[in-house]
PDB file of N, CA and C in Angstrom:
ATOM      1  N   UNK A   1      13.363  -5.370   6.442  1.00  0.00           N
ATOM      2  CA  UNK A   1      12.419  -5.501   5.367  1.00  0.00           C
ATOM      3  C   UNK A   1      12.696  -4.414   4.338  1.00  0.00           C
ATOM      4  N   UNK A   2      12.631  -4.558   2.905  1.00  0.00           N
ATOM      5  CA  UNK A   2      12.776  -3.794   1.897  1.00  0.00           C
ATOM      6  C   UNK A   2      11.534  -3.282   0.901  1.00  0.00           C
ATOM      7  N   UNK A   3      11.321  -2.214   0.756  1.00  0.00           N
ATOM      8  CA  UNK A   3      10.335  -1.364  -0.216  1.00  0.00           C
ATOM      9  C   UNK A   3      10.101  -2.508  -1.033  1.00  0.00           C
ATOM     10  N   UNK A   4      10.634  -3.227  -1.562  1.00  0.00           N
ATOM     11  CA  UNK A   4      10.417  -4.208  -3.383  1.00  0.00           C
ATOM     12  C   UNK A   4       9.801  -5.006  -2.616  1.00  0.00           C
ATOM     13  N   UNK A   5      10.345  -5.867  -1.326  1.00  0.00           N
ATOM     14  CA  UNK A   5       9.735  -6.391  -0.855  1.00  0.00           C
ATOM     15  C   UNK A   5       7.805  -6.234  -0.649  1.00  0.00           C
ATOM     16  N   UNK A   6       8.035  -5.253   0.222  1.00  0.00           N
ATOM     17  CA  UNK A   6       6.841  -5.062   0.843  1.00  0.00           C
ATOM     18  C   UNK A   6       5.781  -4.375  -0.837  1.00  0.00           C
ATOM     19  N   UNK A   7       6.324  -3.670  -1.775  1.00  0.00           N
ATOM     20  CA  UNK A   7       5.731  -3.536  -3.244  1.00  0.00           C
ATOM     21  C   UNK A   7       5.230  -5.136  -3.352  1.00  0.00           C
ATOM     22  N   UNK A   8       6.083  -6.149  -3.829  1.00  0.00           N
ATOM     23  CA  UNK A   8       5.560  -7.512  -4.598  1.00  0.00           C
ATOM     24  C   UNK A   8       4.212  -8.036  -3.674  1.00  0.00           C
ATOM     25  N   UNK A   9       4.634  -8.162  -2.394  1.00  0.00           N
ATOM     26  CA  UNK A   9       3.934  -8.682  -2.029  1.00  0.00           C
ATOM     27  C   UNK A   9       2.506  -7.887  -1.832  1.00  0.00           C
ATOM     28  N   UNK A  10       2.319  -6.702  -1.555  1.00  0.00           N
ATOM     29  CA  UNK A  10       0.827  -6.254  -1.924  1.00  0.00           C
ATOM     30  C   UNK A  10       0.389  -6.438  -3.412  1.00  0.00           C
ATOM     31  N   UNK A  11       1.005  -6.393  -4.040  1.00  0.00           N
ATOM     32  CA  UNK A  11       0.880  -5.887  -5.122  1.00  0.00           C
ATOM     33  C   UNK A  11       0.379  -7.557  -5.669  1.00  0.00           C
ATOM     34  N   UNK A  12       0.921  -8.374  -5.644  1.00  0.00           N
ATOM     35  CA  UNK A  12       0.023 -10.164  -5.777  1.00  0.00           C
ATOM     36  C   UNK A  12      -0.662 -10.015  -4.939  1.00  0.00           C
ATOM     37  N   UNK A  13      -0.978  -9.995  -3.640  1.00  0.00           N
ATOM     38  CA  UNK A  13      -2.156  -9.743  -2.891  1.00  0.00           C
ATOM     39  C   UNK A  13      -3.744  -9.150  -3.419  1.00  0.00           C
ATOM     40  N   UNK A  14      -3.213  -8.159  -3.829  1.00  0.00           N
ATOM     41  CA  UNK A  14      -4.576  -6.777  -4.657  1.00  0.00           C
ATOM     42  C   UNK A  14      -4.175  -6.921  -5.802  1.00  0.00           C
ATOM     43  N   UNK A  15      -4.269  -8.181  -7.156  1.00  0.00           N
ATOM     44  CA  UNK A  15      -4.050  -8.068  -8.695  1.00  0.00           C
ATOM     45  C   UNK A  15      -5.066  -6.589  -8.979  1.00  0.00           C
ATOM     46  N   UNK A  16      -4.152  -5.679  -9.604  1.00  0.00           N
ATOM     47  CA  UNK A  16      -4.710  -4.919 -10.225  1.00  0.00           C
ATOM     48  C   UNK A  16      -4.197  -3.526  -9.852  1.00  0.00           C
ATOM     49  N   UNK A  17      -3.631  -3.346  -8.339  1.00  0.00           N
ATOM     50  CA  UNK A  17      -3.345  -2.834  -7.868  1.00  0.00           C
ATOM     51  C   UNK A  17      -2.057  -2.426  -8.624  1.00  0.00           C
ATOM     52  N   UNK A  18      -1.374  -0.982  -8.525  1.00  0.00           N
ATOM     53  CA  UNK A  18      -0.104  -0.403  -8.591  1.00  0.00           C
ATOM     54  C   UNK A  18       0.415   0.115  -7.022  1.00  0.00           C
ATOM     55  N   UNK A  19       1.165  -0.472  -6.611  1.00  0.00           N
ATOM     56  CA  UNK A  19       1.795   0.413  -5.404  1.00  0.00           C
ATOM     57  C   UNK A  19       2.920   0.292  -5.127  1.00  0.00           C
ATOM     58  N   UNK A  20       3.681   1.860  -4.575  1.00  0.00           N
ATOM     59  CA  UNK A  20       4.899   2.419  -4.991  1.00  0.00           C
ATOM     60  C   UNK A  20       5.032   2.459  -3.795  1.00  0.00           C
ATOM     61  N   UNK A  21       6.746   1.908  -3.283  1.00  0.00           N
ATOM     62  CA  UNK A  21       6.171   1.891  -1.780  1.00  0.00           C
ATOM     63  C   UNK A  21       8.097   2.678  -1.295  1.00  0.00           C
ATOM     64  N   UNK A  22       8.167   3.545   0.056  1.00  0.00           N
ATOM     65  CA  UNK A  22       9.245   4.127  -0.172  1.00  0.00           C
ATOM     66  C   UNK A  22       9.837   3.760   1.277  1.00  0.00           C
ATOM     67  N   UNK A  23      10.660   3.977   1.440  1.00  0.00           N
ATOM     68  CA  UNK A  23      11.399   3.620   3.204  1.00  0.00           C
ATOM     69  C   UNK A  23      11.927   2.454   2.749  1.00  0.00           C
ATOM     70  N   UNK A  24      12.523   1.989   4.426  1.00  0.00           N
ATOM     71  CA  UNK A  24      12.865   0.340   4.529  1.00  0.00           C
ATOM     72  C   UNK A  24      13.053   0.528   6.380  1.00  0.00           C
ATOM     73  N   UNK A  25      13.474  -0.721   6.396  1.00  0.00           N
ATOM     74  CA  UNK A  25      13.463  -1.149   7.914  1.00  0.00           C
ATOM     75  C   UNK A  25      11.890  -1.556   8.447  1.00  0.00           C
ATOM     76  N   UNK A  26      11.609  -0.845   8.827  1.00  0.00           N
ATOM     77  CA  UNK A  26       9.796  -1.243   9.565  1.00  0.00           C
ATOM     78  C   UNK A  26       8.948   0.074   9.103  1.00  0.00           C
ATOM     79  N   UNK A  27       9.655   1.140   8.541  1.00  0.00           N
ATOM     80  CA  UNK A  27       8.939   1.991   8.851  1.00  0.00           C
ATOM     81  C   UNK A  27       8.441   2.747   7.054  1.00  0.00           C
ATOM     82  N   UNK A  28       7.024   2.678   6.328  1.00  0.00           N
ATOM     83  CA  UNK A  28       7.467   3.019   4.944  1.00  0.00           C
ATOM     84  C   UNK A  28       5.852   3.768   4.607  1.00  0.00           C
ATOM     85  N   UNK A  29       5.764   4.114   3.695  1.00  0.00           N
ATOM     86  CA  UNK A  29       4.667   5.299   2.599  1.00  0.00           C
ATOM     87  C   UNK A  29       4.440   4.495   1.450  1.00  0.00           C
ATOM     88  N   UNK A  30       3.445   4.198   1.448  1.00  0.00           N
ATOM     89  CA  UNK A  30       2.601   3.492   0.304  1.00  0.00           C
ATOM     90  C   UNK A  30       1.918   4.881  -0.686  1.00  0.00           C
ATOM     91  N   UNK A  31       2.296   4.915  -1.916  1.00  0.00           N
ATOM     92  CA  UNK A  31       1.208   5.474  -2.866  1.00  0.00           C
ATOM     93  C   UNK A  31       0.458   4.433  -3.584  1.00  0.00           C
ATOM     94  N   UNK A  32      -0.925   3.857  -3.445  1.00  0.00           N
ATOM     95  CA  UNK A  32      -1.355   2.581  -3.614  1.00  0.00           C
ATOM     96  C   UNK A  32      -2.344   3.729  -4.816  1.00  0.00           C
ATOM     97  N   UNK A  33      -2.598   2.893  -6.157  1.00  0.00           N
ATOM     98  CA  UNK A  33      -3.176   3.074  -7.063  1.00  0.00           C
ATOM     99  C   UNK A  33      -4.004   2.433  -7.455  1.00  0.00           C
ATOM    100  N   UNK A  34      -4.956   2.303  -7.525  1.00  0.00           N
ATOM    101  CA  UNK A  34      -6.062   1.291  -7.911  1.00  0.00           C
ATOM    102  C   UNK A  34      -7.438   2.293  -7.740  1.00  0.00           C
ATOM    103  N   UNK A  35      -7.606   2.100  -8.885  1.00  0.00           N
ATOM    104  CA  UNK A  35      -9.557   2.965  -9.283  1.00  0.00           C
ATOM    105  C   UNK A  35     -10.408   2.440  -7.874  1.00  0.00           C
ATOM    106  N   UNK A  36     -10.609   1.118  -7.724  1.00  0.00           N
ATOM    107  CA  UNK A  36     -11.445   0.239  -7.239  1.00  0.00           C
ATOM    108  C   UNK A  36     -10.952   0.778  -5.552  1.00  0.00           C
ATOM    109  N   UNK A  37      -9.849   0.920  -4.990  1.00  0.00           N
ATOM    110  CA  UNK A  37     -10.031   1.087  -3.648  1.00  0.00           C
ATOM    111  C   UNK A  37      -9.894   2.732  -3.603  1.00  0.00           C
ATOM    112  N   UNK A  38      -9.903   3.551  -4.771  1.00  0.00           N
ATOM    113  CA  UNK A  38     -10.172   5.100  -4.426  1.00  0.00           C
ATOM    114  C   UNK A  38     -11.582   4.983  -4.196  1.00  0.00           C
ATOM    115  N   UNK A  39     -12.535   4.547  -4.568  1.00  0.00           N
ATOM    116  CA  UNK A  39     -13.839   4.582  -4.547  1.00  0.00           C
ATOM    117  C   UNK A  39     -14.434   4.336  -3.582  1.00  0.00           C
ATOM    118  N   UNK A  40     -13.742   3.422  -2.310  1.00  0.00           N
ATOM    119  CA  UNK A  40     -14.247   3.185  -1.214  1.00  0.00           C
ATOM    120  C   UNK A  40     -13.675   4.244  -0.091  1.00  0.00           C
ATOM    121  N   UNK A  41     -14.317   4.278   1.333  1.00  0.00           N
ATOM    122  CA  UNK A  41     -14.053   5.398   1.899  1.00  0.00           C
ATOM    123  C   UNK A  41     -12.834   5.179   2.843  1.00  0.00           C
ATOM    124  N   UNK A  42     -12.084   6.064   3.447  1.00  0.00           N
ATOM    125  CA  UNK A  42     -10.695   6.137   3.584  1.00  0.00           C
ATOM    126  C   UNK A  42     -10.683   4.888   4.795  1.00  0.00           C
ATOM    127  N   UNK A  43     -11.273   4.714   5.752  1.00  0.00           N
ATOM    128  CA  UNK A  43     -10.853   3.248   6.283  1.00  0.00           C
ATOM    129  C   UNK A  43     -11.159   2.019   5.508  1.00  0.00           C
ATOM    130  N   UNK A  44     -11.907   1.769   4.752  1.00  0.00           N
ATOM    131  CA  UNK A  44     -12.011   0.636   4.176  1.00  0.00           C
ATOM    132  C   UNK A  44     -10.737   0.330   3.258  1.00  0.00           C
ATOM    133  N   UNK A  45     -10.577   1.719   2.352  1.00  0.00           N
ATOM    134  CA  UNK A  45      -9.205   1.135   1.751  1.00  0.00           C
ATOM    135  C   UNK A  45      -8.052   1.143   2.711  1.00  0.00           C
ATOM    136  N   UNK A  46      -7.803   1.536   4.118  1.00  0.00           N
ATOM    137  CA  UNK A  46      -6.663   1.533   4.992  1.00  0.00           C
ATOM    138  C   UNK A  46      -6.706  -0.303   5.534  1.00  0.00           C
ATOM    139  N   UNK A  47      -8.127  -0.310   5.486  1.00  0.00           N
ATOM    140  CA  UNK A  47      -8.379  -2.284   5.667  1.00  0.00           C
ATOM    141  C   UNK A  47      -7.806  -3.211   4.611  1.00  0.00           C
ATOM    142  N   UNK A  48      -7.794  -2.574   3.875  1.00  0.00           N
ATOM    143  CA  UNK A  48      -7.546  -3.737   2.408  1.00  0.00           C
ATOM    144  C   UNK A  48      -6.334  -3.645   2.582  1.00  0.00           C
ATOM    145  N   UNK A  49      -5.756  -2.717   2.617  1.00  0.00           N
ATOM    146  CA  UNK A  49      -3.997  -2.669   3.157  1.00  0.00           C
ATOM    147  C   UNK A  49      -3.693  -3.791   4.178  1.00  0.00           C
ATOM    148  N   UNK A  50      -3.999  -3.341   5.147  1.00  0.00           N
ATOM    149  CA  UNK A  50      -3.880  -3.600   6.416  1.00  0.00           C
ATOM    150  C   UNK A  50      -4.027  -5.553   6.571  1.00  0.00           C
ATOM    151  N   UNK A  51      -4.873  -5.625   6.216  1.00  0.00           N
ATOM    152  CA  UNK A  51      -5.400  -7.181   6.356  1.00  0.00           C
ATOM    153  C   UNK A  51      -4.462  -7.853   5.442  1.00  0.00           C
ATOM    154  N   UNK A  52      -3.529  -7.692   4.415  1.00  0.00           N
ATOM    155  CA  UNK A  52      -2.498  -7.838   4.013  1.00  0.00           C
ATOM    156  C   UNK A  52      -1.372  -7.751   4.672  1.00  0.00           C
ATOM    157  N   UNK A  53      -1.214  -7.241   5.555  1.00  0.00           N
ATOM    158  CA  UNK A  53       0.137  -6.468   6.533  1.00  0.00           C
ATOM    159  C   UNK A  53       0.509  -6.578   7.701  1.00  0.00           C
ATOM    160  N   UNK A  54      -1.054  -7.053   8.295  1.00  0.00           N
ATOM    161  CA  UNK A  54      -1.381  -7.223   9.603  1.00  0.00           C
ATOM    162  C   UNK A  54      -0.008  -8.531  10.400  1.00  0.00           C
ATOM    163  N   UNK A  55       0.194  -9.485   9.126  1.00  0.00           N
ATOM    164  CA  UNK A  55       1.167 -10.205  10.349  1.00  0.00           C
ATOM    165  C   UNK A  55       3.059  -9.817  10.201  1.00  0.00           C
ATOM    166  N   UNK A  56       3.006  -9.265   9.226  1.00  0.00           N
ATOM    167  CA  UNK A  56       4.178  -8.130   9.365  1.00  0.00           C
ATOM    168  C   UNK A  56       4.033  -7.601  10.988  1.00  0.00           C
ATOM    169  N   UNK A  57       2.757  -6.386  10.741  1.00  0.00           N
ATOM    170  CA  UNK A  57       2.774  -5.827  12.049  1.00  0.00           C
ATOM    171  C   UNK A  57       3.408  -6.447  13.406  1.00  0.00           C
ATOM    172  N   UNK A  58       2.022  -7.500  13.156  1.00  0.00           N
ATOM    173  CA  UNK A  58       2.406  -8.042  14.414  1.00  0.00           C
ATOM    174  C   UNK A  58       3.490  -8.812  15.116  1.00  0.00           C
ATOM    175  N   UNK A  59       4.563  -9.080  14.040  1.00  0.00           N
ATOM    176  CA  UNK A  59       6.080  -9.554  14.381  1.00  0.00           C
ATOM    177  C   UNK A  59       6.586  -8.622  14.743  1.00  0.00           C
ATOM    178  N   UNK A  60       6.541  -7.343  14.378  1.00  0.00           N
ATOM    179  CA  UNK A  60       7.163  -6.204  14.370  1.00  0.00           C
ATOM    180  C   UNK A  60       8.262  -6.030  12.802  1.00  0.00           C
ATOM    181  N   UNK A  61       7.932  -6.262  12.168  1.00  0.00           N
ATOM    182  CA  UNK A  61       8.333  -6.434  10.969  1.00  0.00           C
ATOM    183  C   UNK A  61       8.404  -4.764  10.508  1.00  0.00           C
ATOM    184  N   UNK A  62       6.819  -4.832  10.252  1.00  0.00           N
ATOM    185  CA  UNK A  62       6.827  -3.017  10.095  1.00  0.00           C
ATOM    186  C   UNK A  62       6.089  -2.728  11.364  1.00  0.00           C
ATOM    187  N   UNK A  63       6.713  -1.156  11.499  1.00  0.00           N
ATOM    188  CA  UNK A  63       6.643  -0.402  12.431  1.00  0.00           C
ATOM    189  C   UNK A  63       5.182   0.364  12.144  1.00  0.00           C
ATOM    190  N   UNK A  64       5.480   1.219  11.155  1.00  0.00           N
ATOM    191  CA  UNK A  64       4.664   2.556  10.566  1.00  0.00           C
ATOM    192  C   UNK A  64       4.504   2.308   9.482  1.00  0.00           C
ATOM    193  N   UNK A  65       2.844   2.537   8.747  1.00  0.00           N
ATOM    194  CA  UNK A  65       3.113   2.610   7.053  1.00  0.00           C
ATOM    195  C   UNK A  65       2.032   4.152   6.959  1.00  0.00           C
ATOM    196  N   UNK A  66       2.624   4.702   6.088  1.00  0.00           N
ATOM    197  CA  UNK A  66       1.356   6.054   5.968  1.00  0.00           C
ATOM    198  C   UNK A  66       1.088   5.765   4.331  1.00  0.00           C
ATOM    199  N   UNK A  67       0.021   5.692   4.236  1.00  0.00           N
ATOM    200  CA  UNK A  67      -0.791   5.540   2.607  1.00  0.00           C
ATOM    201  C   UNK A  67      -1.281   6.955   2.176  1.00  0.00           C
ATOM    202  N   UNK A  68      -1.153   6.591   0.863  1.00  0.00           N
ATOM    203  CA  UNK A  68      -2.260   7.785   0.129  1.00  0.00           C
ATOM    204  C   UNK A  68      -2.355   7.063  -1.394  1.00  0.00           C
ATOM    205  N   UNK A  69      -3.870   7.183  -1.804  1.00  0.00           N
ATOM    206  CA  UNK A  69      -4.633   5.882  -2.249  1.00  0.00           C
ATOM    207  C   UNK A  69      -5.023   7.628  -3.687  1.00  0.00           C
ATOM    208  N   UNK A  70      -4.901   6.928  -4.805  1.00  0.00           N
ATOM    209  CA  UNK A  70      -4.810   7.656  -6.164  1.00  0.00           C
ATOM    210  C   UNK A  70      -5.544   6.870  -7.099  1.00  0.00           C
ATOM    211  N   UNK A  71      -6.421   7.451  -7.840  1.00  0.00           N
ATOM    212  CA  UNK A  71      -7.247   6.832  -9.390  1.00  0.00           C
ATOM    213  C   UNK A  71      -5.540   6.738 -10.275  1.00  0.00           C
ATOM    214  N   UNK A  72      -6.207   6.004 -11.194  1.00  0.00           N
ATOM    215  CA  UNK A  72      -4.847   5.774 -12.540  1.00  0.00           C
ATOM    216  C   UNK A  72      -4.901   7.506 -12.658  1.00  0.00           C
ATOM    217  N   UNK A  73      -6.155   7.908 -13.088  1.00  0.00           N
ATOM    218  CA  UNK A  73      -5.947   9.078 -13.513  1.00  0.00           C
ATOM    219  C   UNK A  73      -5.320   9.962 -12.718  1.00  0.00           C
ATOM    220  N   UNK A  74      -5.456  10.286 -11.598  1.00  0.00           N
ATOM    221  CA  UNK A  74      -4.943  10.946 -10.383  1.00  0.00           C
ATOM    222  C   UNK A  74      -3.048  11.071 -10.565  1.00  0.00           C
ATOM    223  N   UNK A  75      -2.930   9.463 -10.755  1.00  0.00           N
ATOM    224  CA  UNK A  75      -1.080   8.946 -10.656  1.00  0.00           C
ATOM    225  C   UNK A  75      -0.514   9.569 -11.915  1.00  0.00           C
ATOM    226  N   UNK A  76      -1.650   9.491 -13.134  1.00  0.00           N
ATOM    227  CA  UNK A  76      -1.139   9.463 -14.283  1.00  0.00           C
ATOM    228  C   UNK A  76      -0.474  11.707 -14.487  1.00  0.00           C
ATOM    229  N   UNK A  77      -1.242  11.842 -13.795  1.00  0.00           N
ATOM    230  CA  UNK A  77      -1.021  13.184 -13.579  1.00  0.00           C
ATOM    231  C   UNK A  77      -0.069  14.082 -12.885  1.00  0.00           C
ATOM    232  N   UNK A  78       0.125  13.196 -11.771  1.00  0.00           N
ATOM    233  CA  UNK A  78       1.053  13.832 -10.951  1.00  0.00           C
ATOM    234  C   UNK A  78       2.924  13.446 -11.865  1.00  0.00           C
ATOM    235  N   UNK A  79       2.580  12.483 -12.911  1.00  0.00           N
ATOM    236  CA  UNK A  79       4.220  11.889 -13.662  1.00  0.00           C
ATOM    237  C   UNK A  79       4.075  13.206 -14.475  1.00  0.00           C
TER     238      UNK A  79
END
């Protein structure tokens, strides 16, 4: 499985969403951007991921994903 990959497809999943996604094989780091899931508390946005991903997982598709969830403003800062 490939980063662009696993990017497009969240990324039509959550319209609105920006996410930058790094690795390949099974194992990858999401910086997911979206106002709307910084606002909720850290498992709920690990759900909104997840419930997207979940049948990856469970093929074994991906292995590991570690997130960290940023306002525009937050992303726009760290460029």
């Amino acid at each position: 499985m490939q980063a662009l990959e696993v990017k497009s497809f969240l990324e039509e999943k959550l319209p609105g969403t920006l996410v930058e996604v790094e690795g390949e094989g099974c194992n990858f780091q999401l910086n997911v951007i979206d106002d709307a899931l910084v606002a909720l508390s850290p498992v709920k946005r690990q759900q909104q991921i997840y419930a997207h991903l979940n049948p990856w997982i469970a093929d074994g598709s991906i292995h590991a994903v570690t997130m960290k969830f940023f306002s525009s403003a937050a992303w726009a800062e760290r460029s």
